[in-house]
Protein backbone atom coordinates (compact mmCIF):
# COMPACT_ATOMS: atom_id res chain seq x y z
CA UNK A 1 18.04 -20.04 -86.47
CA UNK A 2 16.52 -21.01 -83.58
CA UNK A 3 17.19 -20.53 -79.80
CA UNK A 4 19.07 -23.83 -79.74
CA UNK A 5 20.50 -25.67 -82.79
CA UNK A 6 18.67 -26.07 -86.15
CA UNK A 7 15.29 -25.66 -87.10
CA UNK A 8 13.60 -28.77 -88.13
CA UNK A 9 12.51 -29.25 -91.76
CA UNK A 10 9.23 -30.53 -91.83
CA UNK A 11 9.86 -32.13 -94.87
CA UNK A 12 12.14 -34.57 -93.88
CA UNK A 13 11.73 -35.04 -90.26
CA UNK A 14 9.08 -37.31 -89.20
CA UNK A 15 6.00 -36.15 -87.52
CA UNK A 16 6.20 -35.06 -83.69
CA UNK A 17 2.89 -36.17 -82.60
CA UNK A 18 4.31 -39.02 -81.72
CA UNK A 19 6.97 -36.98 -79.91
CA UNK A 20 4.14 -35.03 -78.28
CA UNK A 21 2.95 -38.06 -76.58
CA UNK A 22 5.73 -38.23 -74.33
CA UNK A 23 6.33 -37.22 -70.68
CA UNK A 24 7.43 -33.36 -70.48
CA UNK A 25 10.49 -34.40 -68.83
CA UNK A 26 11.37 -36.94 -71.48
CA UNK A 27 10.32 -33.99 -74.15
CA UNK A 28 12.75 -31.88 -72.12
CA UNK A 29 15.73 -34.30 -71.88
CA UNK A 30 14.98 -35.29 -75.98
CA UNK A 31 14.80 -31.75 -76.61
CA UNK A 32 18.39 -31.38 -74.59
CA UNK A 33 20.46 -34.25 -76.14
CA UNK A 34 18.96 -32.89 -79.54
CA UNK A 35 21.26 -29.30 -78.84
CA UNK A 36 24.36 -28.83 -80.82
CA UNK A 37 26.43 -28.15 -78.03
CA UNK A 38 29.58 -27.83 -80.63
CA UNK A 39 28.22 -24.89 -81.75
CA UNK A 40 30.42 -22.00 -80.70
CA UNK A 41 27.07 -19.88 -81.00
CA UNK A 42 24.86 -22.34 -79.13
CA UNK A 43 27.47 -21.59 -76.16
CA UNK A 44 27.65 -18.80 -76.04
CA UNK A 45 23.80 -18.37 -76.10
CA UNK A 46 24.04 -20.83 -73.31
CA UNK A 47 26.62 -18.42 -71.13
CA UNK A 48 24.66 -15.58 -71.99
CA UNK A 49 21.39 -17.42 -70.27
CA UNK A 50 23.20 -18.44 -67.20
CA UNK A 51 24.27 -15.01 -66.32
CA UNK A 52 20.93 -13.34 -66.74
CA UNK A 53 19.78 -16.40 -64.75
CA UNK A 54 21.93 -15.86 -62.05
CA UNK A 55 21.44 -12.11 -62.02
CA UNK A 56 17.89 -12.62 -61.78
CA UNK A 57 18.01 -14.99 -59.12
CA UNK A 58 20.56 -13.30 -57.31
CA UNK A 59 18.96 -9.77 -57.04
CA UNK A 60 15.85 -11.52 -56.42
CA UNK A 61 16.59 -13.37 -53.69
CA UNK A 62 19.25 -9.95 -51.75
CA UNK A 63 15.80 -8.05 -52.51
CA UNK A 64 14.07 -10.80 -50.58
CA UNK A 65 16.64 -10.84 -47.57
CA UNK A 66 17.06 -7.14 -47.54
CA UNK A 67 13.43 -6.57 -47.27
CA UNK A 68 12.89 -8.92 -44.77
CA UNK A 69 16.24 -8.04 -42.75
CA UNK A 70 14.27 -4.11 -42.43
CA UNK A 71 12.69 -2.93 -39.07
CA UNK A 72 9.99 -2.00 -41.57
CA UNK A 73 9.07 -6.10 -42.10
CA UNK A 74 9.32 -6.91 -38.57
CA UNK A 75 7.12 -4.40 -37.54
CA UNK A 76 4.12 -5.07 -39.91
CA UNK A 77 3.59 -8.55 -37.32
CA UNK A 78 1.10 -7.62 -34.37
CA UNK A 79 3.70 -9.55 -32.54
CA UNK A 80 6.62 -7.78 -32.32
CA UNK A 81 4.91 -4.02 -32.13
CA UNK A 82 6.36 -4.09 -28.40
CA UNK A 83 9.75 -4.94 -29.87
CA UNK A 84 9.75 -2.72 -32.55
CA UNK A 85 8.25 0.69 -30.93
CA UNK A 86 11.15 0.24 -27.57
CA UNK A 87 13.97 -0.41 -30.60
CA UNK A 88 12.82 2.88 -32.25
CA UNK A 89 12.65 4.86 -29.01
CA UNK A 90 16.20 3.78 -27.99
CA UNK A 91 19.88 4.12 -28.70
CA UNK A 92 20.33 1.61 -31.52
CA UNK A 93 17.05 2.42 -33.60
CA UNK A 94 19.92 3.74 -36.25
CA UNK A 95 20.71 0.01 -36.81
CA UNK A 96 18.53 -2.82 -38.16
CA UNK A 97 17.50 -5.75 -36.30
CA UNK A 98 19.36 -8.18 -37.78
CA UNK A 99 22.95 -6.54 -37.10
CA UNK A 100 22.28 -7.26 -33.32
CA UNK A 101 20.01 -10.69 -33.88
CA UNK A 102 21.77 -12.49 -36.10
CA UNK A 103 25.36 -13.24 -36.13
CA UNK A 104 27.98 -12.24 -38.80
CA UNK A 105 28.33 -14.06 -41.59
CA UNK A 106 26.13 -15.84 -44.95
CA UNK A 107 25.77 -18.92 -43.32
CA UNK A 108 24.19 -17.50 -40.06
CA UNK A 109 21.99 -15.65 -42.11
CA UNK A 110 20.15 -18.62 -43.92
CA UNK A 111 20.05 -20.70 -41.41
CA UNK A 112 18.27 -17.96 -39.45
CA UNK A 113 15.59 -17.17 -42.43
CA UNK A 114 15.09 -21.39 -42.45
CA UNK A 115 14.74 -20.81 -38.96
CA UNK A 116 12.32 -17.73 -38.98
CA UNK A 117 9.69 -19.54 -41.34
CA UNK A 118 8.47 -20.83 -38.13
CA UNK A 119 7.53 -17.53 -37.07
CA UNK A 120 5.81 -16.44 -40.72
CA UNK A 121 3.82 -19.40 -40.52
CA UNK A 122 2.57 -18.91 -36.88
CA UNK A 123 2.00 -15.19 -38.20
CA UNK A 124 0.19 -15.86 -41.39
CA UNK A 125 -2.24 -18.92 -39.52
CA UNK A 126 -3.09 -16.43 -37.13
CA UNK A 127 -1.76 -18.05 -33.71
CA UNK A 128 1.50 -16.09 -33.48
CA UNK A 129 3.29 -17.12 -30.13
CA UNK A 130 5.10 -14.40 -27.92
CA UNK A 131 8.03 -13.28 -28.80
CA UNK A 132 11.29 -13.59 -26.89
CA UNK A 133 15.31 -14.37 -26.89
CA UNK A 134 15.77 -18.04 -27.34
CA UNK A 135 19.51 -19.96 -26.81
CA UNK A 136 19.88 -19.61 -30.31
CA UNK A 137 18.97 -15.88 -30.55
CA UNK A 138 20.56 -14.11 -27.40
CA UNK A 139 22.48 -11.30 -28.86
CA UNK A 140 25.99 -11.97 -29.22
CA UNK A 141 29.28 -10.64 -28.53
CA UNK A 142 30.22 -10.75 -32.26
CA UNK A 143 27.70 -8.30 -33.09
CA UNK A 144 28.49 -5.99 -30.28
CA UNK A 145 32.11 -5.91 -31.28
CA UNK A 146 31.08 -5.00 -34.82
CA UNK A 147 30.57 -1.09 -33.20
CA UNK A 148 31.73 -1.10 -29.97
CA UNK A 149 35.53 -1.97 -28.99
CA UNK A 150 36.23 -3.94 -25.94
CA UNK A 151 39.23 -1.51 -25.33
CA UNK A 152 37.34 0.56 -22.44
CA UNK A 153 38.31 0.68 -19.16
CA UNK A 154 35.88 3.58 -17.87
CA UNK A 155 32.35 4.11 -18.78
CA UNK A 156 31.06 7.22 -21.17
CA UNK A 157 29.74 9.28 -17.49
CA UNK A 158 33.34 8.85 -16.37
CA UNK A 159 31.97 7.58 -12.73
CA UNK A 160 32.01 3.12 -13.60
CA UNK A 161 34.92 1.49 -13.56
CA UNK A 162 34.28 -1.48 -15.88
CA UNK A 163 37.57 -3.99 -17.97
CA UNK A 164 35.41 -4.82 -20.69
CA UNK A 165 37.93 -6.44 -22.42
CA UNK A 166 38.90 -8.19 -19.13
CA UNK A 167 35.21 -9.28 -18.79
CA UNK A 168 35.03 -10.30 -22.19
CA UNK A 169 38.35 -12.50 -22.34
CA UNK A 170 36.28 -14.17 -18.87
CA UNK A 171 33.53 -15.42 -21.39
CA UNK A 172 31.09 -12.63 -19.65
CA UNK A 173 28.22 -11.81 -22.46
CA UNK A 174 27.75 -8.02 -23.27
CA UNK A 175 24.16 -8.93 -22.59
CA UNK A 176 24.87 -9.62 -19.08
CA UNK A 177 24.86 -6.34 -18.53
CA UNK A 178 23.37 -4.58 -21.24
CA UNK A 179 20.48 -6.55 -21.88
CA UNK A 180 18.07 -3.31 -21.75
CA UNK A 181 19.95 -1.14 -24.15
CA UNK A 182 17.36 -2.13 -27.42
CA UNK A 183 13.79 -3.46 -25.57
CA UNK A 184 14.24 -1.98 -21.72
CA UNK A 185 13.81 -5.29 -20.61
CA UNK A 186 10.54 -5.49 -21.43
CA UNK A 187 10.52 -9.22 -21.31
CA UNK A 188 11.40 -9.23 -18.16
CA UNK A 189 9.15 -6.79 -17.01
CA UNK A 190 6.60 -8.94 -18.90
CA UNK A 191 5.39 -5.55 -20.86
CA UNK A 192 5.06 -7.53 -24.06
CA UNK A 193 2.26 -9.89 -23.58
CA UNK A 194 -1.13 -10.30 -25.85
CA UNK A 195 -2.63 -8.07 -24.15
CA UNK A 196 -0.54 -5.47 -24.34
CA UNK A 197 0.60 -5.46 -27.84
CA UNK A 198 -2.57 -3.54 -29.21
CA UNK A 199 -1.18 -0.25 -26.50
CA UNK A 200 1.83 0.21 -27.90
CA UNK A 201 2.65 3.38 -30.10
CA UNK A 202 5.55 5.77 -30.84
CA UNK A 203 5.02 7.65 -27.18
CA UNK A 204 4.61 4.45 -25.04
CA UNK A 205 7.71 3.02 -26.15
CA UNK A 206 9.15 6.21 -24.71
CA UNK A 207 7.42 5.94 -21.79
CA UNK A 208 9.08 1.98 -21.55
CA UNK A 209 12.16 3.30 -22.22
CA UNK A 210 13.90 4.92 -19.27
CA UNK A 211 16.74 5.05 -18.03
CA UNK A 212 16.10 2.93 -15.35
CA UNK A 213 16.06 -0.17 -17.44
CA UNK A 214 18.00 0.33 -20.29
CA UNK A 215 21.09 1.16 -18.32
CA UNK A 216 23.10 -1.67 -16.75
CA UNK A 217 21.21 -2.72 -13.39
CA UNK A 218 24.00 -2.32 -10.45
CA UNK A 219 21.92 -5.52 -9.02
CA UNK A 220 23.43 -7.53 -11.52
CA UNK A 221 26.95 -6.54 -11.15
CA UNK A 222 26.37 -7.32 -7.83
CA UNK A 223 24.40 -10.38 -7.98
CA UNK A 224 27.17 -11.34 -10.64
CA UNK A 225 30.55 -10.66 -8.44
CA UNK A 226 29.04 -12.48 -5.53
CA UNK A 227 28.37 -15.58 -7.44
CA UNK A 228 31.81 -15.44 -8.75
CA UNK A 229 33.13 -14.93 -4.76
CA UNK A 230 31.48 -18.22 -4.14
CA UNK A 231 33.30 -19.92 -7.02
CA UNK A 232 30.58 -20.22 -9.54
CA UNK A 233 30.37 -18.23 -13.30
CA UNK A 234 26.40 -17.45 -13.89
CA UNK A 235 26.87 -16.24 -17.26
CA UNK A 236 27.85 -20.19 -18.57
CA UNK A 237 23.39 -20.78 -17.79
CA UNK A 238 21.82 -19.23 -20.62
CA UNK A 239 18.67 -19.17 -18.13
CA UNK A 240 20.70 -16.41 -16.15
CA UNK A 241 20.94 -14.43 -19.31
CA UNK A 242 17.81 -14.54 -21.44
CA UNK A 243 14.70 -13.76 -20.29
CA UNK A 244 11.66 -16.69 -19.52
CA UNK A 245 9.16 -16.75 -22.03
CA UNK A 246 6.29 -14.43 -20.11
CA UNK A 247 3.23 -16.39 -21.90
CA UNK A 248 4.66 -19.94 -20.85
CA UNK A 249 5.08 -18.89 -17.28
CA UNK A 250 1.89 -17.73 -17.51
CA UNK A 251 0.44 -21.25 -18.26
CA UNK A 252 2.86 -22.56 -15.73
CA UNK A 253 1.31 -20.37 -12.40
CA UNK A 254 -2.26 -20.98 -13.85
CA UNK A 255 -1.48 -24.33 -13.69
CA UNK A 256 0.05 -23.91 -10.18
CA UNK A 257 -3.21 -22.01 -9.16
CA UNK A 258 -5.58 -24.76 -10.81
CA UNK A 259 -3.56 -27.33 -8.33
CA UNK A 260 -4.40 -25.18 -5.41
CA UNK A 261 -7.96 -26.35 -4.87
CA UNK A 262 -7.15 -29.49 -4.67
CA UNK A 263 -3.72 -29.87 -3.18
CA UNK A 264 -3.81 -27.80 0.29
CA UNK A 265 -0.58 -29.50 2.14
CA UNK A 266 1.55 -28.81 -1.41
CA UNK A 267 0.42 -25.19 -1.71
CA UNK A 268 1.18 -24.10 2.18
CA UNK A 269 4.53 -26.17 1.31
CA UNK A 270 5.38 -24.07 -2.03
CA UNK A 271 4.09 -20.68 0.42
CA UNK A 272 6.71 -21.91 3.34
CA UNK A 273 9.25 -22.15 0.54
CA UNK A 274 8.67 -18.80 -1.00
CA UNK A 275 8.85 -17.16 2.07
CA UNK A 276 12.21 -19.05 2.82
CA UNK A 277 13.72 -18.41 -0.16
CA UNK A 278 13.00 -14.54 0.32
CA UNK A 279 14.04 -14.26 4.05
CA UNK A 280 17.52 -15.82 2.50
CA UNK A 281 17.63 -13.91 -0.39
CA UNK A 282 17.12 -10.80 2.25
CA UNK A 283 19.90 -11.87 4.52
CA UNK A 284 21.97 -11.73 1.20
CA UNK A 285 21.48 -8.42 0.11
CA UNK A 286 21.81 -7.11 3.62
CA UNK A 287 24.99 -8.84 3.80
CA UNK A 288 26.57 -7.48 0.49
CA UNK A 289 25.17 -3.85 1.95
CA UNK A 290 27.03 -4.37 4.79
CA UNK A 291 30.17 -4.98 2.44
CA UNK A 292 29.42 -2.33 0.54
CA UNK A 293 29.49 0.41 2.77
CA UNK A 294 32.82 -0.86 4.48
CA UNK A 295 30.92 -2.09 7.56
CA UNK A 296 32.02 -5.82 6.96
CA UNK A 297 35.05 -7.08 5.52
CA UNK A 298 35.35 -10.18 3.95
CA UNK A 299 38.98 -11.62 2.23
CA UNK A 300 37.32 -12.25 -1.53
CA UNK A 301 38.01 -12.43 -4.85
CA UNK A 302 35.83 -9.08 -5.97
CA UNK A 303 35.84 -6.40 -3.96
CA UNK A 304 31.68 -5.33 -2.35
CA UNK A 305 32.91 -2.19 -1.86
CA UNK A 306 31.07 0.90 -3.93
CA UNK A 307 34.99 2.95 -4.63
CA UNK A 308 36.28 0.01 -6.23
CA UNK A 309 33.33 -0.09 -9.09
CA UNK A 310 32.47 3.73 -8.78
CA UNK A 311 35.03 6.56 -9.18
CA UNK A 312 32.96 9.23 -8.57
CA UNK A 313 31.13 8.03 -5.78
CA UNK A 314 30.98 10.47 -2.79
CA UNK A 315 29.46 10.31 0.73
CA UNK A 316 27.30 13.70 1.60
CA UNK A 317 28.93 16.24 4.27
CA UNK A 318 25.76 15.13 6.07
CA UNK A 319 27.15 11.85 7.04
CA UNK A 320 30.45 12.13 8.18
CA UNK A 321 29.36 13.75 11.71
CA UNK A 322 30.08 11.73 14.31
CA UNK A 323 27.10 10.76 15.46
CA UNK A 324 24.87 10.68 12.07
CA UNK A 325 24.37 6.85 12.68
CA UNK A 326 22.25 7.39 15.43
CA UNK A 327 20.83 10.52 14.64
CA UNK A 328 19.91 10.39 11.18
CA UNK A 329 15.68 9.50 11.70
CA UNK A 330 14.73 12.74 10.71
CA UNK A 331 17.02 13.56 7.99
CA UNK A 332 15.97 10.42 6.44
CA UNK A 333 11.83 11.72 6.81
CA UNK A 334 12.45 14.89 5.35
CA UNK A 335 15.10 14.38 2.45
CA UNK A 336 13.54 10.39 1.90
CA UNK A 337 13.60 10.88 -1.64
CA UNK A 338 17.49 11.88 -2.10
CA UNK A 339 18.11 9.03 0.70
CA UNK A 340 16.53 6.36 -1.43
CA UNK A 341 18.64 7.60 -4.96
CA UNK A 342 21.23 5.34 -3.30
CA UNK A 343 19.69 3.44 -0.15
CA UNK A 344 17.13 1.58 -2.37
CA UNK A 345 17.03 -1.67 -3.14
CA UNK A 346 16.22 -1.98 -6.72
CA UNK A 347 19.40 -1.09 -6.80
CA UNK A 348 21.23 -3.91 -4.96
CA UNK A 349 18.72 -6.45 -6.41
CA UNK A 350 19.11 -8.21 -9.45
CA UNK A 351 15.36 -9.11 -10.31
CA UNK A 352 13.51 -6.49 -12.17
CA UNK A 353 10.24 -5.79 -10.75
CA UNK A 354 6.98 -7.02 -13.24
CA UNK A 355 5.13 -3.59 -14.88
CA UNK A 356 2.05 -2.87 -15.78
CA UNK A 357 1.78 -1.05 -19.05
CA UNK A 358 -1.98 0.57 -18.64
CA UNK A 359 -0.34 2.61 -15.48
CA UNK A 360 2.98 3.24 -16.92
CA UNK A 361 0.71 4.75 -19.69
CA UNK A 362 -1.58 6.86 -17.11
CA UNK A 363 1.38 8.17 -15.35
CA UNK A 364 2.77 9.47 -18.54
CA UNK A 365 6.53 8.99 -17.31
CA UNK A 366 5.62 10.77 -14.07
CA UNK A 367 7.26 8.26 -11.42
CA UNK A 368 8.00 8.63 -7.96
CA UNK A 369 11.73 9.40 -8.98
CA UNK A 370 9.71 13.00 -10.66
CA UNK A 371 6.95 13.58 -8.31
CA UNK A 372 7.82 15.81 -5.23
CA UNK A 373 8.23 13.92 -1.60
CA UNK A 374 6.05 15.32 0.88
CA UNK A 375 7.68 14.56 4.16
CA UNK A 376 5.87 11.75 6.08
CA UNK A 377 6.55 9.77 9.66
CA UNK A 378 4.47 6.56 7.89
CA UNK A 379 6.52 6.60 4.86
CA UNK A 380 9.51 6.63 6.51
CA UNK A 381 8.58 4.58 9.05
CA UNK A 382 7.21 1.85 6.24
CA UNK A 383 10.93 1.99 4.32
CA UNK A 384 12.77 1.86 7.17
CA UNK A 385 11.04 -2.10 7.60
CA UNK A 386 10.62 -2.87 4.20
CA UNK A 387 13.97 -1.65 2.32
CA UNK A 388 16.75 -3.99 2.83
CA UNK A 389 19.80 -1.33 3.13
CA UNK A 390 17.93 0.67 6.06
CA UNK A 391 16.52 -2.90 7.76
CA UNK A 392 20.39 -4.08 7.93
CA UNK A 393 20.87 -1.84 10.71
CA UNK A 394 17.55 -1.61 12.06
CA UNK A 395 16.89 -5.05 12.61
CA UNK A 396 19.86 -5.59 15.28
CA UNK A 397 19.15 -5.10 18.75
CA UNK A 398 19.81 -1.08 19.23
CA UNK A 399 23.20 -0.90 22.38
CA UNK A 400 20.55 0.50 24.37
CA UNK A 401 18.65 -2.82 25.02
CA UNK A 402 21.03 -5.17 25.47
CA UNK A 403 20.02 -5.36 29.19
CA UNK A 404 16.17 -6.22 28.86
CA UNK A 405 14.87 -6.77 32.75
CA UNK A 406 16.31 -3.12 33.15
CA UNK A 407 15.28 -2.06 29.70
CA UNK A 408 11.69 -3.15 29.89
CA UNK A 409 11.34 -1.71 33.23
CA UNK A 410 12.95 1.73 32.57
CA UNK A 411 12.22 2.49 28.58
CA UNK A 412 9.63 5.03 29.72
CA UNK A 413 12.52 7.36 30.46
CA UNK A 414 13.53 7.28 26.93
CA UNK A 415 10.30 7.69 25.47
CA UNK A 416 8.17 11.07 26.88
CA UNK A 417 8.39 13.40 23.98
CA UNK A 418 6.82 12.97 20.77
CA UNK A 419 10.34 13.40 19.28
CA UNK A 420 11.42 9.84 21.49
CA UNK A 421 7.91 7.84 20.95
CA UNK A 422 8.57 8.32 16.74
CA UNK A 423 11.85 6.82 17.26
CA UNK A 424 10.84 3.74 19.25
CA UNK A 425 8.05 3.73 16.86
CA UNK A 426 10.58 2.91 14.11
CA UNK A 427 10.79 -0.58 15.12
CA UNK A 428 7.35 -0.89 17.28
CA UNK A 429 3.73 -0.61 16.97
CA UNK A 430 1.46 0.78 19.12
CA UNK A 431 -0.86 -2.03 18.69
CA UNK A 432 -1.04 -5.47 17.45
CA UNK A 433 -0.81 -5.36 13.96
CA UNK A 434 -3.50 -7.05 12.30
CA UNK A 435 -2.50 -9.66 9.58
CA UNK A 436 -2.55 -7.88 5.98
CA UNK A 437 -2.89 -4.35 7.13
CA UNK A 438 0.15 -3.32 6.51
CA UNK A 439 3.18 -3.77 3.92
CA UNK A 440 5.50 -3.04 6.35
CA UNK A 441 6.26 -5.44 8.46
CA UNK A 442 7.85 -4.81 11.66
CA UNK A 443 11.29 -6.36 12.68
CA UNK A 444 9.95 -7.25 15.94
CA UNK A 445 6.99 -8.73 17.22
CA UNK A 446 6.67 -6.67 20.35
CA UNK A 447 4.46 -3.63 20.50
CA UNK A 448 3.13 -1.43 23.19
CA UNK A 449 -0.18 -2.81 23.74
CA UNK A 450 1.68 -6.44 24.41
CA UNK A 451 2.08 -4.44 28.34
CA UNK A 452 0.18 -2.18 28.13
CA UNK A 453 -3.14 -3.59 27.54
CA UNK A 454 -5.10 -0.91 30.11
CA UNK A 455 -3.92 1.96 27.69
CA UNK A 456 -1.96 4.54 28.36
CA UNK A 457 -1.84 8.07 30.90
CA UNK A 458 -1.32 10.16 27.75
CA UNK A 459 -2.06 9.67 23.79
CA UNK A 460 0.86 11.83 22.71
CA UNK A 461 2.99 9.66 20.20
């Protein structure tokens, strides 16, 4: 018998050429009609064909989305080596990409692959674009949940303070504050760039990997509960969550630069701006300092204060003399480095600082946090202007001046040792500085010289 129905009898059917002449779909629907489908064997034939069909198909296609749903497929792309070598070098490489990247569920799944044959074609023509979080793609909260409960009140150290589920119930993203726990931010930090790709290995995603960027940045808690004070909810922009796409700002500040050359009154406008927005964005952080360390008191909704985040926060025996705000210069020079593991302001700042991967390479993990401080009047001297927490003291008007005709007249007094000169010294230079000399800007624009332009009986500073 054949596979379906009888065989034909070539004695009494008629000739198939003619039947040969037709399409191959009209053969196929001729040869169909032509079945005896009454045939309890033809059935069953027929059942027995579907199910291999659909095994085949089936397995094939679970083969298909398990192999591509493996680290190991997204790593053979040029592309994502950045993404792949900080995912292997951090907490979560016992997962695979997709349980954080694509939401739970069949449907999410296909649509994603439909999606993703954007990125195999890109990959295969040989113009792969970078890589980066998109609306669509921001890790969600689903996926988080699918390990971690939202049932935690204190963080694994025991020192934060955090209501996840409180946060969570608010519509807060776990990503808002835990957006370094796979990559280190390396978008961000804009460590994942053509150029770049080629550098990374097994080691150098270790070296991208600290701890500095994959925990949660107390910038953004900050930056966070102060937007919320003023009434607004930053998480609800997408823009405040996922990173910019490094490669199109690229394009966008060459552009900028190209416009220069021609446009003089709209570049010193976009400079005047810049340097607005940071004197403001200065004042801000100063202000939220001031909070923090219970030296202003404002009625809001979230508390500035460092005790009501931190339970195990502690102030040194060093600082609770009396007289330690005014006398603390030179502690600060020689201990600078165990000043600035609080009193630094990466760490009241939510914008992470760009890298560059060839010296993050060179220094083989060996940062300033590892190498040993060597105490130094300049150094100190330079932070004290530059870092926000010191410079919200600083740049007020010490008690001591507040009468200036008597002040300018009778500062000498205060200023005949060495010890006295490196204090005033703090806030003034000697001389005029000259423009670009020096990062540290002073907070005022009087120095010595501005009286003393014959010089001076002695050069003892």
């Amino acid at each position: 018998m054949a596979l379906w129905g009888k065989k034909k009898n070539k004695e009494t059917d008629p000739d198939t050429r003619e039947e040969r002449k037709k399409g191959i779909f009209r053969r196929l629907w001729h040869w169909i009609k032509n079945i005896n489908w009454k045939d309890p064997v033809t059935r069953w034939k027929l059942m027995f064909a579907s199910i291999i069909t659909l095994i085949v198909i089936g397995a094939g296609g679970y083969g298909v989305i398990a192999f591509t749903n493996s680290p190991t497929f997204c790593k053979a792309c040029h592309e994502m080596a950045p993404e792949h070598t900080t995912y292997v070098a951090s907490s979560h490489s016992n997962l695979t990409c997709v349980q954080c990247h694509i939401k739970p569920g069949a449907v999410t799944m296909v649509l994603h692959k439909m999606k993703s044959l954007k990125e195999v074609y890109y990959h295969v023509t040989g113009i792969p674009e970078q890589i980066v979080s998109t609306v669509d793609e921001a890790v969600s909260d689903e996926n988080c949940l699918q390990c971690h409960s939202k049932n935690r009140l204190v963080t694994a150290s025991g020192d934060l303070k955090v209501d996840h589920k409180g946060h969570i119930e608010e519509g807060v993203p776990c990503i808002s504050c835990h957006a370094g726990v796979a990559h280190g931010k390396i978008g961000v930090r804009k460590l994942n760039t053509e150029k770049d790709r080629d550098k990374y290995t097994e080691e150098t995603g270790k070296l991208v990997m600290t701890k500095e960027y994959t925990d949660p940045n107390m910038g953004t808690c900050i930056d966070c509960h102060d937007k919320v004070n003023n009434g607004e909810k930053p998480w609800k922009d997408t823009a405040y969550l996922v990173p910019k796409n490094p490669e199109e700002e690229k394009e966008k500040t060459e552009e900028v630069n190209s416009k220069k050359t021609t446009d003089i009154a709209a570049t010193t406008e976009t400079t005047e701006a810049k340097i607005s927005d940071s004197a403001v964005q200065d004042e801000k952080t100063q202000d939220i300092i001031l909070q923090a360390i219970g030296k202003q008191q404002k009625d809001v909704k979230l508390s500035m204060a460092c005790e009501t985040c931190h339970k195990q926060i502690k102030v040194p025996e060093n600082h609770k003399v009396s007289d330690w705000s005014g006398n603390h210069g030179s502690t600060a020079i020689q201990q600078l480095d165990k000043c600035l593991n609080c009193h630094q302001d990466s760490k009241w700042i939510k914008d992470v600082p760009t890298g560059n991967l060839d010296s993050i390479i060179k220094s083989n993990g060996q940062d300033s946090e590892t190498s040993k401080y060597t105490p130094n009047l300049t150094v100190g001297k330079e932070q004290t202007r530059n870092n926000q927490f010191c410079s919200a003291c600083h740049a007020n008007r010490p008690a001591s001046h507040d009468q200036s005709n008597y002040w300018l007249t009778g500062h000498a007094l205060n200023a005949k040792t060495a010890e006295q000169k490196a204090e005033c010294f703090v806030c003034h230079d000697r001389e005029k500085p000259a423009d670009g000399s020096t990062e540290a800007k002073a907070p005022t624009d009087i120095y010595c010289q501005y009286c003393h332009r014959t010089g001076f009986k002695s050069d003892v500073q």
